[in-house]
Protein backbone atom coordinates (compact mmCIF):
# COMPACT_ATOMS: atom_id res chain seq x y z
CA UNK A 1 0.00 0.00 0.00
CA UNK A 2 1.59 3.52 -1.11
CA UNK A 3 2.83 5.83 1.61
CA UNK A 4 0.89 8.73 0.55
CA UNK A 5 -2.47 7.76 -1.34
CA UNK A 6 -2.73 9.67 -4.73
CA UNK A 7 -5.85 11.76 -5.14
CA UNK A 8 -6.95 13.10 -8.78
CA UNK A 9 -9.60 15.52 -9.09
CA UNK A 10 -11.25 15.56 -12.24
CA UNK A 11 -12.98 18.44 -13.35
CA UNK A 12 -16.52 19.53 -14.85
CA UNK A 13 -18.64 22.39 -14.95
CA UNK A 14 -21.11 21.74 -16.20
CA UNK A 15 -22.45 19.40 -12.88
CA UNK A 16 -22.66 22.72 -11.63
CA UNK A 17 -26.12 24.62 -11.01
CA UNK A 18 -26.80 28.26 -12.82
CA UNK A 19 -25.35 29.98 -16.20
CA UNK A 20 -21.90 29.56 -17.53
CA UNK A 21 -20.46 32.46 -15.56
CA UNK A 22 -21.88 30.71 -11.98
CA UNK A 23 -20.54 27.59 -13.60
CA UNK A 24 -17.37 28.77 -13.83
CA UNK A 25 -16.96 30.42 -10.76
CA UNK A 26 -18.23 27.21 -9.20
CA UNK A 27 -15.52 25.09 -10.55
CA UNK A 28 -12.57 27.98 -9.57
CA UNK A 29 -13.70 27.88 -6.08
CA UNK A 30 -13.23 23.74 -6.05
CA UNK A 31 -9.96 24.19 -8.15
CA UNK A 32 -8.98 26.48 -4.99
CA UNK A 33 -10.72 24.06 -2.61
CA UNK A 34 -8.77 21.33 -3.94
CA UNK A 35 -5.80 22.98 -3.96
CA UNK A 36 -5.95 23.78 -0.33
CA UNK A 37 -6.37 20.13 1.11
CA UNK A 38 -3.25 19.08 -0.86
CA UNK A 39 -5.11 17.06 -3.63
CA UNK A 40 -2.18 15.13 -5.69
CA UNK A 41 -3.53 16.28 -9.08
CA UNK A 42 -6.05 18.41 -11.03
CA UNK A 43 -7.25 18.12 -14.23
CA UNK A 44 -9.53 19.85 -16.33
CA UNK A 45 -11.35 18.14 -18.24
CA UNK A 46 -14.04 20.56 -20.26
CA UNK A 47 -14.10 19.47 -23.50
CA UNK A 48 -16.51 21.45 -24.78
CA UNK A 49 -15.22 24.68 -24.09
CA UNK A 50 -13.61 26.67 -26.88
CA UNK A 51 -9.61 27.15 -26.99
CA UNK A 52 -9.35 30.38 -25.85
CA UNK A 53 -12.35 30.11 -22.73
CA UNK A 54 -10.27 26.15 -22.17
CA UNK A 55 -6.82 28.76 -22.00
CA UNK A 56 -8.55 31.27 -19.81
CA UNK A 57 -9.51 28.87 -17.55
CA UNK A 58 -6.93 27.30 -17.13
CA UNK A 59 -4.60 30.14 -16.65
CA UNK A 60 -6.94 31.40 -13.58
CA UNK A 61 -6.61 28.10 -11.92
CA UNK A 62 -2.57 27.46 -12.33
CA UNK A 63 -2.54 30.98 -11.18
CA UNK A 64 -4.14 29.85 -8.08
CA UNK A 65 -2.48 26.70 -7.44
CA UNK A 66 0.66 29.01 -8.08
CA UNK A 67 0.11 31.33 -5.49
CA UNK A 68 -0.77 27.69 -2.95
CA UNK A 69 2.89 26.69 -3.60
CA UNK A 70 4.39 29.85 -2.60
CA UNK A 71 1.97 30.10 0.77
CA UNK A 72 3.08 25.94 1.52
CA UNK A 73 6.49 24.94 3.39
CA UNK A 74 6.54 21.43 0.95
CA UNK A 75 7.16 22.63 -1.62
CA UNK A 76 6.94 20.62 -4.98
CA UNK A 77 6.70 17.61 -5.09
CA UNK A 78 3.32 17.64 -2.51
CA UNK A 79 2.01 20.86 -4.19
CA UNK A 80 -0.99 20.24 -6.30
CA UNK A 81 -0.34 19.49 -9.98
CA UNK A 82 -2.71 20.92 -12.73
CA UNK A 83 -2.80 18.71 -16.29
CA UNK A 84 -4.92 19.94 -18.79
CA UNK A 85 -7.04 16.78 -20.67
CA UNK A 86 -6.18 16.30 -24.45
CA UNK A 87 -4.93 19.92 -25.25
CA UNK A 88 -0.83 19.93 -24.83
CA UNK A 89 -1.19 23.51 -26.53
CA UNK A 90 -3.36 25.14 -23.86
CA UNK A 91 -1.41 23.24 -21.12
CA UNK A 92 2.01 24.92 -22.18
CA UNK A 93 -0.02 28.33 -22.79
CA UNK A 94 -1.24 28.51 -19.14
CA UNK A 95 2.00 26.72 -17.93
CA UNK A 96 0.22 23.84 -16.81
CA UNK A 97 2.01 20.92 -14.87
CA UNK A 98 1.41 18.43 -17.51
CA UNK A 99 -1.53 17.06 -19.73
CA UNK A 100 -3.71 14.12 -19.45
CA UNK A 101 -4.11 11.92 -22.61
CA UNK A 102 -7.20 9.57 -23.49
CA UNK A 103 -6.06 6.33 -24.76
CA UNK A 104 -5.14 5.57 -28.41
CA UNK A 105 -4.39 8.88 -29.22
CA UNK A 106 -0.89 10.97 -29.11
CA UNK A 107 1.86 9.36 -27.17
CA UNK A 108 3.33 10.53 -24.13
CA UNK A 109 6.61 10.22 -25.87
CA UNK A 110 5.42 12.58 -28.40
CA UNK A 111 4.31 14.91 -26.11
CA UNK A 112 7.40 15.13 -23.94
CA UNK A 113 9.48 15.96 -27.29
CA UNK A 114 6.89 18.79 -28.25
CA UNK A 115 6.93 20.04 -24.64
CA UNK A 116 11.10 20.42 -24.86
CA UNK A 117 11.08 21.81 -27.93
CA UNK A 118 8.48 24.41 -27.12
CA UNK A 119 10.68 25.23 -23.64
CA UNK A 120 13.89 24.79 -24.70
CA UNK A 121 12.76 27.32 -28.32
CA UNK A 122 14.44 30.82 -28.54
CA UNK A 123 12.98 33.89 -26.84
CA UNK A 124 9.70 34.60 -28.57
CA UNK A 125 9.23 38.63 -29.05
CA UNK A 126 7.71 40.17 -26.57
CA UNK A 127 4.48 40.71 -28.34
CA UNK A 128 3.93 37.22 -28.34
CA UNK A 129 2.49 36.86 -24.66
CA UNK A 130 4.39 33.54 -24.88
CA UNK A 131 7.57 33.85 -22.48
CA UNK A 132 6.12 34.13 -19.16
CA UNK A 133 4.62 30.50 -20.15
CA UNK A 134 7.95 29.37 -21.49
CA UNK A 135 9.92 30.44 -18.29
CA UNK A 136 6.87 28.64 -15.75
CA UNK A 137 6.82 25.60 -17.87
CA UNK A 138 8.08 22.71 -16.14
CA UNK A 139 11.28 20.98 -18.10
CA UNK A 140 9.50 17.52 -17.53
CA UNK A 141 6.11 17.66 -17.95
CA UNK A 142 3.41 15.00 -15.84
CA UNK A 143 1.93 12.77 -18.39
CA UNK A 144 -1.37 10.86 -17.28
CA UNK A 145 -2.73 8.56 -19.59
CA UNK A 146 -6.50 6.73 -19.57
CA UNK A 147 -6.15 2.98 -19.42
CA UNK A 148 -8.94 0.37 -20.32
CA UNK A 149 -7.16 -2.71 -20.05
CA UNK A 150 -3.92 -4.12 -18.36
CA UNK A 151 -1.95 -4.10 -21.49
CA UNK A 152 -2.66 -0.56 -21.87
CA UNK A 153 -1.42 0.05 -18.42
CA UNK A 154 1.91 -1.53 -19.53
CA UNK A 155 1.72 0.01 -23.02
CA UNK A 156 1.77 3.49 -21.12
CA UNK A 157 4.56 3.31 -18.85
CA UNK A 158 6.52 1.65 -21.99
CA UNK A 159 5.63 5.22 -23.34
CA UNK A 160 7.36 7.01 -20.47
CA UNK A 161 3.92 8.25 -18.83
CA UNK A 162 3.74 9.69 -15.43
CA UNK A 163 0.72 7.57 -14.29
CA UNK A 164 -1.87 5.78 -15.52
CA UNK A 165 -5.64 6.30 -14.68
CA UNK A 166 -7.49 2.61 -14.93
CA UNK A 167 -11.27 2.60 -15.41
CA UNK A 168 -13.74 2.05 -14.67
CA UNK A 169 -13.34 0.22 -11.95
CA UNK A 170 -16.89 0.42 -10.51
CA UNK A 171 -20.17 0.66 -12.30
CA UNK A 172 -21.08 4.33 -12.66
CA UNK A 173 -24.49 5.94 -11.34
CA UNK A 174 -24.37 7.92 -14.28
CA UNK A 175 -23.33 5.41 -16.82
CA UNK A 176 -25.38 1.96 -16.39
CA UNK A 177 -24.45 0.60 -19.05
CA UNK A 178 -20.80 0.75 -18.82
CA UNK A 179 -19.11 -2.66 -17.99
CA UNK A 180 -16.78 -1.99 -15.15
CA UNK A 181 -13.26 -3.59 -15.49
CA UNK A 182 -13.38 -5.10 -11.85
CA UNK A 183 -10.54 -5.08 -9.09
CA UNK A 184 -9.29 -8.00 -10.85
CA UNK A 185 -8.04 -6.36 -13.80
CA UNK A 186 -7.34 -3.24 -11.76
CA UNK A 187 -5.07 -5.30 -9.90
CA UNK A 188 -3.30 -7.16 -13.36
CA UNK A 189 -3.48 -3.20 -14.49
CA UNK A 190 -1.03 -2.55 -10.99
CA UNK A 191 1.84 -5.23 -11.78
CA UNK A 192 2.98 -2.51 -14.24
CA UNK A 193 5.93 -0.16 -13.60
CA UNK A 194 4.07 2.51 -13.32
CA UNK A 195 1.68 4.34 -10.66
CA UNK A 196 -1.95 3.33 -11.44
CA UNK A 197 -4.88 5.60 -9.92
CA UNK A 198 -8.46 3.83 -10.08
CA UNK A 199 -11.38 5.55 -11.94
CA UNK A 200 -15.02 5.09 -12.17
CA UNK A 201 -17.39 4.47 -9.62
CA UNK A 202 -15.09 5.01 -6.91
CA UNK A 203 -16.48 5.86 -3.44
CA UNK A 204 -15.03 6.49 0.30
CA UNK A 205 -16.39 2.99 1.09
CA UNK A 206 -14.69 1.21 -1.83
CA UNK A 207 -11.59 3.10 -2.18
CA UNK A 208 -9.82 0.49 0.26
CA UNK A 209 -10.52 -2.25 -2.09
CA UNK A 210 -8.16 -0.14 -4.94
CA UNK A 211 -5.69 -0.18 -2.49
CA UNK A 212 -5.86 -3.38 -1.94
CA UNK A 213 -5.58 -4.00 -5.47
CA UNK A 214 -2.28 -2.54 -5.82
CA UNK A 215 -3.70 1.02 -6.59
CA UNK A 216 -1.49 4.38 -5.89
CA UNK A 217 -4.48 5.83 -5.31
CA UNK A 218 -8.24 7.00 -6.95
CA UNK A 219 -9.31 9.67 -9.33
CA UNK A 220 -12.86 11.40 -9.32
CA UNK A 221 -15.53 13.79 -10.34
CA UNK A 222 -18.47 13.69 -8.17
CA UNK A 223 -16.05 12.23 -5.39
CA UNK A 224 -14.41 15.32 -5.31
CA UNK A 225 -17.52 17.59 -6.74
CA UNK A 226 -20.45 16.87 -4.70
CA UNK A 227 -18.36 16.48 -1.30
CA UNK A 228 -16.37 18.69 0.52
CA UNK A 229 -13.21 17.92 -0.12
CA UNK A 230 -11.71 18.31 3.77
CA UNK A 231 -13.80 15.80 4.47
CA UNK A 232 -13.13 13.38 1.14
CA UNK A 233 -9.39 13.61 1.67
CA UNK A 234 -9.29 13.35 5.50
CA UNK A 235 -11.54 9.79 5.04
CA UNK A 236 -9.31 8.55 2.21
CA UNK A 237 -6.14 9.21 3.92
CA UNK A 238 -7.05 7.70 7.44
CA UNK A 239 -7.47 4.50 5.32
């Protein structure tokens, strides 16, 4: 059983009550809420929104979490870590922590190269908005992956990924249909070098079993969303 239990907050908005502008403000004030009680990892996950609201966004929270890290005594590594889902672009606009790729698409491989080559370019002009991202930018970026099988587990840390996110684990309330993978599999998806966080489904209550399974720890939505999140991470980490 890890040492200190991973915890993945995964964002969306539109869960929220009210217009987009309440939406938003809702999911900031989690972001900051999260943030606060140490959560591992944040990502945002709002597919839907255009580039330059998905950039916006995204810069408010990482300025947030920024202003966390200076306010903590740990310091990085135990700071929260924002990834932005899918979009590598917006993630090195806002000078995000990393991104979060669904399976079968882009490699992390790939990404790391882009990442270096976009840090390690020239000085853009200074019209460009672009160096304050450049010089925030982490060297190494976190690279989480979505895994729906064991071999994709292995496939991903093959690929030089940070961690893998297995799911779904549990049948979700909002998804019936969905076959859930099982602790089985979660736990064939574990013998991989590689941290593997359990998705889907997962409660307070059945969060132990993950462990069990061989789980660095649990990613969530409504987990994180519909709970306050003091009270989420203090349950989780008594475990």
């Amino acid at each position: 059983m890890p040492k200190r239990l991973l915890l993945y907050y995964i964002t969306d908005r539109t869960a929220f009550p009210g217009d987009e502008p309440t939406r938003r403000r809702h999911l900031l004030d989690k972001i900051a809420e999260a943030a606060n009680q140490g959560i591992d990892y944040i990502q945002i996950r709002e597919k839907d929104l255009p580039t330059r609201e998905l950039e916006q966004l995204a810069h408010e929270a990482m300025s947030m979490i920024r202003q966390k890290r200076k306010l903590t005594t740990d310091h990085w590594p135990l700071a929260t870590a924002l990834l932005i889902n899918s979009r590598t672009d917006v993630a090195l606009a806002a000078a995000a922590d990393g991104a979060h790729l669904p399976a079968n698409e882009i490699s992390p491989q790939e990404v790391r190269a882009a990442w270096q080559r976009w840090c390690g370019a020239g000085a853009p002009s200074a019209s460009s908005g672009q160096a304050p991202a450049r010089e925030l930018s982490p060297r190494n970026p976190l690279i989480a992956i979505s895994c729906h099988s064991p071999k994709e587990v292995v496939e991903a840390a093959a690929n030089q990924a940070t961690f893998a996110v297995f799911a779904p684990v549990f049948e979700k309330k909002d998804a019936p249909g969905t076959t859930p993978q099982g602790l089985k599999a979660l736990s064939q998806a574990c013998q991989a070098k590689i941290p593997v966080l359990a998705l889907g489904g997962i409660t307070v209550e059945n969060a132990h079993d993950c462990l069990e399974a061989g789980a660095a720890g649990i990613a969530a939505i409504r987990l994180f969303q519909e709970n306050r999140i003091a009270e989420v991470v203090r349950s989780l980490r008594g475990l």
